[in-house]
N, C-alpha and C. Protein backbone atom coordinates (compact mmCIF):
# COMPACT_ATOMS: atom_id res chain seq x y z
N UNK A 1 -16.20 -13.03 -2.64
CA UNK A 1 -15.01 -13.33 -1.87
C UNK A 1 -13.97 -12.28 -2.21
N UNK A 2 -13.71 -11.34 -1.28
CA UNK A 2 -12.68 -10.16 -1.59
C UNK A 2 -11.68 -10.70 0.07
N UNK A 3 -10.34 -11.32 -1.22
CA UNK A 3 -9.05 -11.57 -0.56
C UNK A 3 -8.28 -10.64 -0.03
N UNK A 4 -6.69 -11.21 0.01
CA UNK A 4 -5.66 -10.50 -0.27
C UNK A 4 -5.04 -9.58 -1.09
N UNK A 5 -5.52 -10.72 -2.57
CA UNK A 5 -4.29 -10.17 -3.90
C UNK A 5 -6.06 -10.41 -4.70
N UNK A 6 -7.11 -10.98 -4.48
CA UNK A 6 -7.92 -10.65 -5.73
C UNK A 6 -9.84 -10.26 -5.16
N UNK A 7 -10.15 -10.60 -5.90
CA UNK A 7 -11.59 -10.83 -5.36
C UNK A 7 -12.74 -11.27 -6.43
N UNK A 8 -13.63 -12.24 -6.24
CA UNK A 8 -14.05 -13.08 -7.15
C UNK A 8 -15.61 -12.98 -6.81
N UNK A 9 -16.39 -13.40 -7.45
CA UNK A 9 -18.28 -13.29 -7.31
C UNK A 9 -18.65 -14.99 -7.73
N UNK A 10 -19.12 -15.83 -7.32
CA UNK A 10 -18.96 -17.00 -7.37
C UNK A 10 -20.68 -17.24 -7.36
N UNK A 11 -21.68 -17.39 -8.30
CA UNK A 11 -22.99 -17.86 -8.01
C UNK A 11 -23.33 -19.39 -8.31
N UNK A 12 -23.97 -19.89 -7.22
CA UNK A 12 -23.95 -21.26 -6.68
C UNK A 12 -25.82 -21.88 -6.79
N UNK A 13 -25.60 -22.92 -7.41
CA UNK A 13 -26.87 -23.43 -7.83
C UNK A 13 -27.07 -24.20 -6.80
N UNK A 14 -28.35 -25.49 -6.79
CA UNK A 14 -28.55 -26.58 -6.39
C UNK A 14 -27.28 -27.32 -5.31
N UNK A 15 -27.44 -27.45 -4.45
CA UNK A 15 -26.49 -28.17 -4.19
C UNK A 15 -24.90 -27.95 -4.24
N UNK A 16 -24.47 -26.37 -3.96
CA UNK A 16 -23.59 -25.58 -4.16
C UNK A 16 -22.91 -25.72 -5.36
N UNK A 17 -23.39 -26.47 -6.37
CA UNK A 17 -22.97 -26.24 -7.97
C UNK A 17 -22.54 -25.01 -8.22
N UNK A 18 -21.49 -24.41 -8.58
CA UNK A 18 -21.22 -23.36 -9.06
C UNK A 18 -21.90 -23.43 -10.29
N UNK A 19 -22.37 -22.68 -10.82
CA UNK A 19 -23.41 -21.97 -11.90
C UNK A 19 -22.71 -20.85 -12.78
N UNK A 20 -21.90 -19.48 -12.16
CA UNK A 20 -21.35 -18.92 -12.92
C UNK A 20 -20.36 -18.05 -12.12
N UNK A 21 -19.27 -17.43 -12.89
CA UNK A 21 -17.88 -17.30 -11.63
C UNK A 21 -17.31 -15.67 -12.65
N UNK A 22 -16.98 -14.87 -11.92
CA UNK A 22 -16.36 -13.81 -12.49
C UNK A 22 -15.32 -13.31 -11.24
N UNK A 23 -14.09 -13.02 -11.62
CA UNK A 23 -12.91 -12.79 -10.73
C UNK A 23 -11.79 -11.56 -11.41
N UNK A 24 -11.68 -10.44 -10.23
CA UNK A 24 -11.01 -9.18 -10.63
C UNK A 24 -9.56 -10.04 -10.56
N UNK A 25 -8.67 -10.30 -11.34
CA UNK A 25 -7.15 -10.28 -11.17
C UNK A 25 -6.05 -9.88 -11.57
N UNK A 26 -6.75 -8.74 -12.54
CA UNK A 26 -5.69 -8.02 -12.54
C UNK A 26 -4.39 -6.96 -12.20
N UNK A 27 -5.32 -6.96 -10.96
CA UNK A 27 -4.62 -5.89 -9.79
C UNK A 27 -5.03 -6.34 -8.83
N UNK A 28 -4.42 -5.57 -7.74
CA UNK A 28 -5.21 -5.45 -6.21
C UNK A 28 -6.55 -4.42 -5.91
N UNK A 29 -6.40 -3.56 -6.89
CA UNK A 29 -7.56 -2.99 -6.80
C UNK A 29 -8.50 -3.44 -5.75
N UNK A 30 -9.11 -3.01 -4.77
CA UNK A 30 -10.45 -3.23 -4.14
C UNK A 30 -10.44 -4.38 -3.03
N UNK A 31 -8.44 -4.86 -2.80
CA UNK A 31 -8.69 -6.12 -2.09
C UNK A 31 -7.98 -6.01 -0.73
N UNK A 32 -7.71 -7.18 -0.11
CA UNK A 32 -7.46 -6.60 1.00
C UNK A 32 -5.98 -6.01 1.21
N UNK A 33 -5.04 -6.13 0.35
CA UNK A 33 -4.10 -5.23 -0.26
C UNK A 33 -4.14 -4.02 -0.29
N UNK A 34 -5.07 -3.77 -0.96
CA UNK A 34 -5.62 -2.12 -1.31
C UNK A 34 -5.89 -1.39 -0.16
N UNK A 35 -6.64 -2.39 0.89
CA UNK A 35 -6.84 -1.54 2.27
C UNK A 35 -5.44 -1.53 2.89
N UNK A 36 -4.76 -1.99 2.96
CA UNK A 36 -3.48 -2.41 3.94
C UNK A 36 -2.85 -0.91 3.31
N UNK A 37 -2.76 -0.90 1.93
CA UNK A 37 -1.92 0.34 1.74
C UNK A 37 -2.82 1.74 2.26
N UNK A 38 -3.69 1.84 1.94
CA UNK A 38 -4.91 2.85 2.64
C UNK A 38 -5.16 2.96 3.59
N UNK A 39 -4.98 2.47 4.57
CA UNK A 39 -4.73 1.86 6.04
C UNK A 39 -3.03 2.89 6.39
N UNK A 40 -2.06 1.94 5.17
CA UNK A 40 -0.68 2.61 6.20
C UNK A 40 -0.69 4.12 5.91
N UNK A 41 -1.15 4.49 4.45
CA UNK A 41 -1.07 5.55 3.98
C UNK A 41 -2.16 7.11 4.94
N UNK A 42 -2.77 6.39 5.43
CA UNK A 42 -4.18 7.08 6.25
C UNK A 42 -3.63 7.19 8.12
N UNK A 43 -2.55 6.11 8.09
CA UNK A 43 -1.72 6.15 9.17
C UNK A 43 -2.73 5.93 10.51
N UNK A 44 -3.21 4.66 10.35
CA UNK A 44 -4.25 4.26 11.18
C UNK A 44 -4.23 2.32 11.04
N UNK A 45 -5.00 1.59 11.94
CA UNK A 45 -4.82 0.57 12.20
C UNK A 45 -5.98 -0.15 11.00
N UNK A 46 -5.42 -1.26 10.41
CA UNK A 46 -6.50 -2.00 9.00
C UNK A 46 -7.66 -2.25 9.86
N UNK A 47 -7.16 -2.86 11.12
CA UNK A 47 -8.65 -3.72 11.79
C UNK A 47 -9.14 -2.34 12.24
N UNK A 48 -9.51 -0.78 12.31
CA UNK A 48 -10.21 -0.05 12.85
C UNK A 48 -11.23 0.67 11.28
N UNK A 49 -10.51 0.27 10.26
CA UNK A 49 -10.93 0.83 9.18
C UNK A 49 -13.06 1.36 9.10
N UNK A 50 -13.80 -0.52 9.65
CA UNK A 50 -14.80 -0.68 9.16
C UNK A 50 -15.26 0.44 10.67
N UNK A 51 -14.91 0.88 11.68
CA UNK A 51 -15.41 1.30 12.56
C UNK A 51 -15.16 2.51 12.45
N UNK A 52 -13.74 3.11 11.52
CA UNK A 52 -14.34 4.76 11.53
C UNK A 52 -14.75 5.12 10.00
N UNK A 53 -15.05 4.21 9.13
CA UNK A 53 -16.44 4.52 7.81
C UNK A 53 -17.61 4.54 8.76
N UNK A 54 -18.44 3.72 9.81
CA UNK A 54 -19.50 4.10 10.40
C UNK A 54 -19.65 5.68 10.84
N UNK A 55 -18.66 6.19 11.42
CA UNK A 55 -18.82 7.54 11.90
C UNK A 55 -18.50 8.46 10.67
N UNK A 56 -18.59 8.37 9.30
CA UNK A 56 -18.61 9.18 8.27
C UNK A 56 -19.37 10.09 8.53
N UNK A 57 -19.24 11.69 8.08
CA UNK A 57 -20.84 12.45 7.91
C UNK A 57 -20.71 12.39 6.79
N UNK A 58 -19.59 12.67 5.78
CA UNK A 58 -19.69 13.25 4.46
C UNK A 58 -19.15 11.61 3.48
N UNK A 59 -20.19 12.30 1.83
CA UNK A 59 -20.00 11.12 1.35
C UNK A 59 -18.91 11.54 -0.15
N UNK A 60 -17.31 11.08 0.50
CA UNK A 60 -15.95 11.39 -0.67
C UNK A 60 -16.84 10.62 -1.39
N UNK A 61 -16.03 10.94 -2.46
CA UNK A 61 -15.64 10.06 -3.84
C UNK A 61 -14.43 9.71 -3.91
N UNK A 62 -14.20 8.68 -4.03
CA UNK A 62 -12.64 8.37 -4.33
C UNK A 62 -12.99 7.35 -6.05
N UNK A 63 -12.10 8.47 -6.64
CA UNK A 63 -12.41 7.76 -8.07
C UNK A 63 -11.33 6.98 -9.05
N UNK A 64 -10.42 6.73 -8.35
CA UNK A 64 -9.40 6.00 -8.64
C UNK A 64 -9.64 4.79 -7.67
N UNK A 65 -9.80 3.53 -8.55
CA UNK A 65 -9.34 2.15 -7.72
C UNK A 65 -7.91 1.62 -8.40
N UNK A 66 -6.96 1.89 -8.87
CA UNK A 66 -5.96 2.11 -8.59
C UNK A 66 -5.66 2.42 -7.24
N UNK A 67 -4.40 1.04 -6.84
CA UNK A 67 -3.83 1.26 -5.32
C UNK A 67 -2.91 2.52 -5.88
N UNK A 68 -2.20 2.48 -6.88
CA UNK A 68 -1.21 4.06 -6.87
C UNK A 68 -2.04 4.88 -6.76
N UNK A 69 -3.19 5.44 -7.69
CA UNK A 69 -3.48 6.65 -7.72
C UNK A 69 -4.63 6.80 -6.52
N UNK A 70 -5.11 5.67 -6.08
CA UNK A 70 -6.05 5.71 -4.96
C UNK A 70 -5.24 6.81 -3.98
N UNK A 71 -3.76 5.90 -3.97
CA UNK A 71 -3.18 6.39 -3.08
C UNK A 71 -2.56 7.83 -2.43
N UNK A 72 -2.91 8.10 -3.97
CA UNK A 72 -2.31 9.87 -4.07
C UNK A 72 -3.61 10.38 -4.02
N UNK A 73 -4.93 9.62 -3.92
CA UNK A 73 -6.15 10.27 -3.74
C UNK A 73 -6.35 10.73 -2.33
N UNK A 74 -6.31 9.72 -1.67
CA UNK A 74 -6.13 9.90 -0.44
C UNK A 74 -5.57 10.62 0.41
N UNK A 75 -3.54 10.98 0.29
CA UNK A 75 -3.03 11.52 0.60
C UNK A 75 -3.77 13.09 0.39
N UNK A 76 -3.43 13.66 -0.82
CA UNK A 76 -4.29 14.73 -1.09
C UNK A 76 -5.54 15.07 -0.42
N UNK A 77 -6.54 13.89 -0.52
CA UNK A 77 -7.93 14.75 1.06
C UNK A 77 -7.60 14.99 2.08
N UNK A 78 -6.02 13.70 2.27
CA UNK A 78 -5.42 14.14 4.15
C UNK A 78 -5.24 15.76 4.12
N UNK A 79 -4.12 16.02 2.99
CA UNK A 79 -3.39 17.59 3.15
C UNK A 79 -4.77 18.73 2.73
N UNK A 80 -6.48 17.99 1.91
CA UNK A 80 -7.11 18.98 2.03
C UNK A 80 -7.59 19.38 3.46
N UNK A 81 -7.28 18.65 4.28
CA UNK A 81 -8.13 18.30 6.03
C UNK A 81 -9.43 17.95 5.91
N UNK A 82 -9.92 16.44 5.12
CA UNK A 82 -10.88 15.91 4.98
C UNK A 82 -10.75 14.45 6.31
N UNK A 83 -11.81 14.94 6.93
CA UNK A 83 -12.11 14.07 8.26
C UNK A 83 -11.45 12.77 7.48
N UNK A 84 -10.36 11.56 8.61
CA UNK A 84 -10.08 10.06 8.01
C UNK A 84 -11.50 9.16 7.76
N UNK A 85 -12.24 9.77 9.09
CA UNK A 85 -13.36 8.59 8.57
C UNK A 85 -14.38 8.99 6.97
N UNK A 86 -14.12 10.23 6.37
CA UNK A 86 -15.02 10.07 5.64
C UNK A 86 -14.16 9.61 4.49
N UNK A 87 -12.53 9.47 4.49
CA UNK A 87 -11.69 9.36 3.35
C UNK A 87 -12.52 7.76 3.29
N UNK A 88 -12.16 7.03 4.68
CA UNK A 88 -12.47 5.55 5.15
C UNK A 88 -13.67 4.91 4.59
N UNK A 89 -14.89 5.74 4.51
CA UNK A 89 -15.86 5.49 3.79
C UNK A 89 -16.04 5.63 2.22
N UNK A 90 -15.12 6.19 2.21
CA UNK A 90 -15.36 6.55 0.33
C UNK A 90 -14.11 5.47 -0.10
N UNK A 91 -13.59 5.22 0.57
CA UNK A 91 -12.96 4.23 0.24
C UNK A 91 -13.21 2.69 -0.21
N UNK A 92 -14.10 2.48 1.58
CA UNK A 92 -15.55 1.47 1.14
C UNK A 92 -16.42 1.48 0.42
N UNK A 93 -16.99 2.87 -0.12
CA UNK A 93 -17.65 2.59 -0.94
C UNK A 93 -16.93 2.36 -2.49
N UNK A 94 -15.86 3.04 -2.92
CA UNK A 94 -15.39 2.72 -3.69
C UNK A 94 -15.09 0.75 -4.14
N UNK A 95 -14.88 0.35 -3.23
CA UNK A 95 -14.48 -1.22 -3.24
C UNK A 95 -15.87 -1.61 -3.59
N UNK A 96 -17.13 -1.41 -2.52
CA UNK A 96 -18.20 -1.87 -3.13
C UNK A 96 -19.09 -1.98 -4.28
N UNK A 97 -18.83 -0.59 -4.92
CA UNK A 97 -19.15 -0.21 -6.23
C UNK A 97 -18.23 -1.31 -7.25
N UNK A 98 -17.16 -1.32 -6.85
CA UNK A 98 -16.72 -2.42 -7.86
C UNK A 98 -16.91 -3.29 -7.88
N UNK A 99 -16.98 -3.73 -6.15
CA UNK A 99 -17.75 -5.40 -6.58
C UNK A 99 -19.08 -5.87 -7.00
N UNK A 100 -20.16 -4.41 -6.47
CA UNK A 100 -20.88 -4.86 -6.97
C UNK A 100 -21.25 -4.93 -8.74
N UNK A 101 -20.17 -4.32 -9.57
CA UNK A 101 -20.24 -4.76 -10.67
C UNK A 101 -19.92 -6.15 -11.21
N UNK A 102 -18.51 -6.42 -10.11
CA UNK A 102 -18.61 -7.48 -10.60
C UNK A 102 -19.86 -8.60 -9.98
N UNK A 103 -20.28 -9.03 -9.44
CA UNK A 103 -21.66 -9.26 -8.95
C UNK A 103 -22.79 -9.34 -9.99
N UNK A 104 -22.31 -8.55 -10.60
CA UNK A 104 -23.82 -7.78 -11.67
C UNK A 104 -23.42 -9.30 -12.84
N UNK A 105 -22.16 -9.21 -13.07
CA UNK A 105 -21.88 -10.22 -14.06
C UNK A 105 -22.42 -11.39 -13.96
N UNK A 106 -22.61 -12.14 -12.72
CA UNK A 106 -22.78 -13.42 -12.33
C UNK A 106 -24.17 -13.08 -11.64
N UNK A 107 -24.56 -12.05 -11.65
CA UNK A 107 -26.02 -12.15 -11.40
C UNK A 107 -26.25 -12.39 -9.84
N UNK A 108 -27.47 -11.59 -9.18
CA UNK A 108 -26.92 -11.28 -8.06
C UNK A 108 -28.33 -12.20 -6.98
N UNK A 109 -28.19 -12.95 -6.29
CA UNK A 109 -29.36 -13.81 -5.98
C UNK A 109 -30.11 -13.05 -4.38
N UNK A 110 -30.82 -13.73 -4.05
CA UNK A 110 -31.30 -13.28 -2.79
C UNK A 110 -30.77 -13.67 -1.67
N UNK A 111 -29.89 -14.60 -1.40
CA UNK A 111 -29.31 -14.94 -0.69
C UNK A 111 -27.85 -14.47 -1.15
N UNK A 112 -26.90 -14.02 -0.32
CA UNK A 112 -25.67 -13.57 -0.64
C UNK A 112 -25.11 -13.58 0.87
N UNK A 113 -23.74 -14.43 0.49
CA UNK A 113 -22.83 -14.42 1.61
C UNK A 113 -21.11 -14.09 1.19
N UNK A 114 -20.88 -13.40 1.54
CA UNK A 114 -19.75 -12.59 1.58
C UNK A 114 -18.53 -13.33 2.54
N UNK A 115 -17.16 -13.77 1.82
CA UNK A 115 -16.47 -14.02 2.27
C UNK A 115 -14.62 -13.56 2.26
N UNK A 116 -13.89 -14.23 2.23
CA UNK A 116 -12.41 -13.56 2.48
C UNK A 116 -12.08 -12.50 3.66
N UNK A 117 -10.88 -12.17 3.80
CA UNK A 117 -10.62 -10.67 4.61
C UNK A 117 -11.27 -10.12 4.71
N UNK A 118 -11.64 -9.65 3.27
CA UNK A 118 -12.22 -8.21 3.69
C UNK A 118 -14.11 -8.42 4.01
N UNK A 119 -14.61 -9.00 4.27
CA UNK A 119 -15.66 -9.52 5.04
C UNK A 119 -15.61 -8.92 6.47
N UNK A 120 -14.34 -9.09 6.86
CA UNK A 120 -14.11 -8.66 8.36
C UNK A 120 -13.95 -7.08 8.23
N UNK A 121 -14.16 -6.44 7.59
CA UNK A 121 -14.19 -4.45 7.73
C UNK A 121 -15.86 -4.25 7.23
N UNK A 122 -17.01 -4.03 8.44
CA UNK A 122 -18.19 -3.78 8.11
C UNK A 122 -18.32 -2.44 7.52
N UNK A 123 -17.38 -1.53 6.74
CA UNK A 123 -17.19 -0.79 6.41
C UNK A 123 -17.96 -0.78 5.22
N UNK A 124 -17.28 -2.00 4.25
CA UNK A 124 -17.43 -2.58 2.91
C UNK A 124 -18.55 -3.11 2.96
N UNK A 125 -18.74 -4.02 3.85
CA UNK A 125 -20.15 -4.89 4.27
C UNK A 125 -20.73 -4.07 3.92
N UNK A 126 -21.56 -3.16 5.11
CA UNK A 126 -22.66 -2.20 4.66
C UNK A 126 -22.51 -1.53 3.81
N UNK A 127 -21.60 -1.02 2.91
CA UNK A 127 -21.74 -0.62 1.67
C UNK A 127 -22.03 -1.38 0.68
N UNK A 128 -21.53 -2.17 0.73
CA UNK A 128 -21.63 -3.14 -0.24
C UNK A 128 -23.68 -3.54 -0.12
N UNK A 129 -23.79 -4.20 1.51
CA UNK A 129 -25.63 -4.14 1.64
C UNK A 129 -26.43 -3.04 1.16
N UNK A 130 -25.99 -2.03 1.13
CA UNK A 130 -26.36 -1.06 0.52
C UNK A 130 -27.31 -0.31 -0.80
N UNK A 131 -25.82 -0.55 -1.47
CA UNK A 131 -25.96 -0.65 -2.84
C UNK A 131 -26.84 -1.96 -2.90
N UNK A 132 -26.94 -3.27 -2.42
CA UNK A 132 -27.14 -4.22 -3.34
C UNK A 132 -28.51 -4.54 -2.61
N UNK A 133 -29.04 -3.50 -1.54
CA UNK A 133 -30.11 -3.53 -0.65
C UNK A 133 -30.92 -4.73 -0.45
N UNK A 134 -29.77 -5.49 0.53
CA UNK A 134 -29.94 -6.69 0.84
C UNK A 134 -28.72 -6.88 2.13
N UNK A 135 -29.24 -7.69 3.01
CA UNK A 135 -28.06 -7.80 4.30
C UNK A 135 -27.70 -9.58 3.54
N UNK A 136 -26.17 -9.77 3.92
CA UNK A 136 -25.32 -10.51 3.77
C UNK A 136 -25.11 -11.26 4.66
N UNK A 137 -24.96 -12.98 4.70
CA UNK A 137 -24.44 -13.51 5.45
C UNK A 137 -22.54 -13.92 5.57
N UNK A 138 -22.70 -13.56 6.79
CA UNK A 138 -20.87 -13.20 6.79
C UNK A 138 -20.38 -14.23 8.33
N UNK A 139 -19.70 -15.39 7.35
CA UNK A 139 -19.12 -16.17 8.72
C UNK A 139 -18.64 -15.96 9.32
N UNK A 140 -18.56 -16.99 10.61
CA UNK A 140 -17.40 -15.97 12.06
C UNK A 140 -15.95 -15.94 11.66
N UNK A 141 -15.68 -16.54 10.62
CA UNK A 141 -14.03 -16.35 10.34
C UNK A 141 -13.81 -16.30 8.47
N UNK A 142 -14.72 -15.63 8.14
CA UNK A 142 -14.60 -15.40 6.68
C UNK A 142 -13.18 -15.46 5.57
N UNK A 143 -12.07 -15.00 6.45
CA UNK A 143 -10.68 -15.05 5.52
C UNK A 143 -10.22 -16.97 5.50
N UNK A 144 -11.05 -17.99 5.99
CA UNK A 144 -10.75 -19.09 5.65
C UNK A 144 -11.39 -20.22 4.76
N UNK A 145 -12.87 -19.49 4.91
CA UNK A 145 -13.90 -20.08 4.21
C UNK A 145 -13.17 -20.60 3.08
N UNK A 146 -12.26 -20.59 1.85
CA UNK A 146 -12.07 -21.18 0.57
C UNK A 146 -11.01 -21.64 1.24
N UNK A 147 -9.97 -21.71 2.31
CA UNK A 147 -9.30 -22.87 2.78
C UNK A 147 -9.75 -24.17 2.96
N UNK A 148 -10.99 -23.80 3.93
CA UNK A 148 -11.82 -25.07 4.44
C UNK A 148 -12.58 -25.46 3.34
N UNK A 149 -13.50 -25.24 2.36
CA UNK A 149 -13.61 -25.71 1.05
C UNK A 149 -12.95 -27.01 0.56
N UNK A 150 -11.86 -25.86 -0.08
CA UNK A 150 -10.73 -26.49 -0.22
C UNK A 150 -10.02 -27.96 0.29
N UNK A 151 -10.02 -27.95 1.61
CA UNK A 151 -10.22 -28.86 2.26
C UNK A 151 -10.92 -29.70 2.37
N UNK A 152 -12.04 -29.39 2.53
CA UNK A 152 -12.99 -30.50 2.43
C UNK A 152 -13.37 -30.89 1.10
N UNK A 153 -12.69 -30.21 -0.49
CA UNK A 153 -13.03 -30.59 -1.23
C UNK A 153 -11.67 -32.28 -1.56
N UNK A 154 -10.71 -31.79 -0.94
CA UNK A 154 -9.51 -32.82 -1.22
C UNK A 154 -10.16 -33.88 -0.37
N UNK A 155 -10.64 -33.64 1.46
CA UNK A 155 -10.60 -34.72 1.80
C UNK A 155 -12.07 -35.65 1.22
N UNK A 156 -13.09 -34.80 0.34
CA UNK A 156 -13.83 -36.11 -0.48
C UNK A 156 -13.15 -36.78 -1.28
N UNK A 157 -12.35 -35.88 -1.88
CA UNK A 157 -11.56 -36.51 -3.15
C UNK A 157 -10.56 -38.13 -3.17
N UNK A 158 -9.96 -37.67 -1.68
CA UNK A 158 -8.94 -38.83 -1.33
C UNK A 158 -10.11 -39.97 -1.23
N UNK A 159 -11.41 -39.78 -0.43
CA UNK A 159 -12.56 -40.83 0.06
C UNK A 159 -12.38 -41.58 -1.11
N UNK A 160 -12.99 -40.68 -2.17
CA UNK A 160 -13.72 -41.28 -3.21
C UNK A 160 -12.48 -42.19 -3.97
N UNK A 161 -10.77 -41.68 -4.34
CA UNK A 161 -9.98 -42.53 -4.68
C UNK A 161 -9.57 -43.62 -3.80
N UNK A 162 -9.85 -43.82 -2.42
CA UNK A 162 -9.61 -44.93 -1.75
C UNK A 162 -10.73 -46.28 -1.85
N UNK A 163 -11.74 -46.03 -2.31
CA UNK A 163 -12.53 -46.72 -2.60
C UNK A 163 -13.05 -47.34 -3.45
């Protein structure tokens, strides 16, 4: 689940038992934050991000996940005249590489579904499938999935105290 402000790896047993949980929060690093500034800074629209990483030829490195220094990473390939879509992709891949470490922590199953914001930039997606050479299931509205949870975890809760 890569949010707003964090992004978390959540592996789920039996009966969606959570089993074991690892979560980046110490920054924005890698979240959907991080794109928004990479996005204004790249001077292009967030929702076009995952569509011009597809048209990458070349594969950046962007080696700062730091949103500051990402950010001066970036700027700098603009003023080297490095195509946006390949900044766009090294960008994605940068995010993916991190998550898939964190991933690595909680151990990574055969089934994997990918949720939050950034779910919606297939940028990350296929990088992320990639590296972890495996396709992902990704709901039709992924930035709500832990709302509705959420939700449905209170409205058992109220059941079970009314009774």
């Amino acid at each position: 689940d890569i949010g707003g402000q964090d992004s978390k790896t959540i592996r789920v047993g039996e009966n969606g038992h959570v089993m074991d949980f690892a979560m980046n929060d110490k920054c924005a690093a890698g979240t959907g934050r991080f794109f928004e500034v990479m996005a204004r800074a790249l001077e292009i629209d967030l929702d076009d991000m995952g569509t011009l990483a597809a048209r990458a030829n070349k594969k950046l490195s962007i080696s700062s996940m730091c949103t500051v220094f990402a950010e001066s990473e970036v700027v700098s390939l603009v003023a080297r005249g490095e195509p946006v879509e390949d900044i766009v992709a090294g960008l994605c891949r940068a995010v993916a590489e991190r998550t898939r470490a964190l991933a690595q922590r909680v151990g990574i199953s055969p089934e994997v579904t990918m949720t939050g914001g950034v779910a919606k930039n297939l940028g990350v997606v296929r990088a992320l499938e990639e590296l972890l050479g495996q396709k992902f299931n990704i709901p039709a509205e992924p930035q709500i999935v832990g709302a509705l949870g959420a939700a449905l975890f209170a409205r058992d809760a109220a059941g079970k105290a009314g009774s």
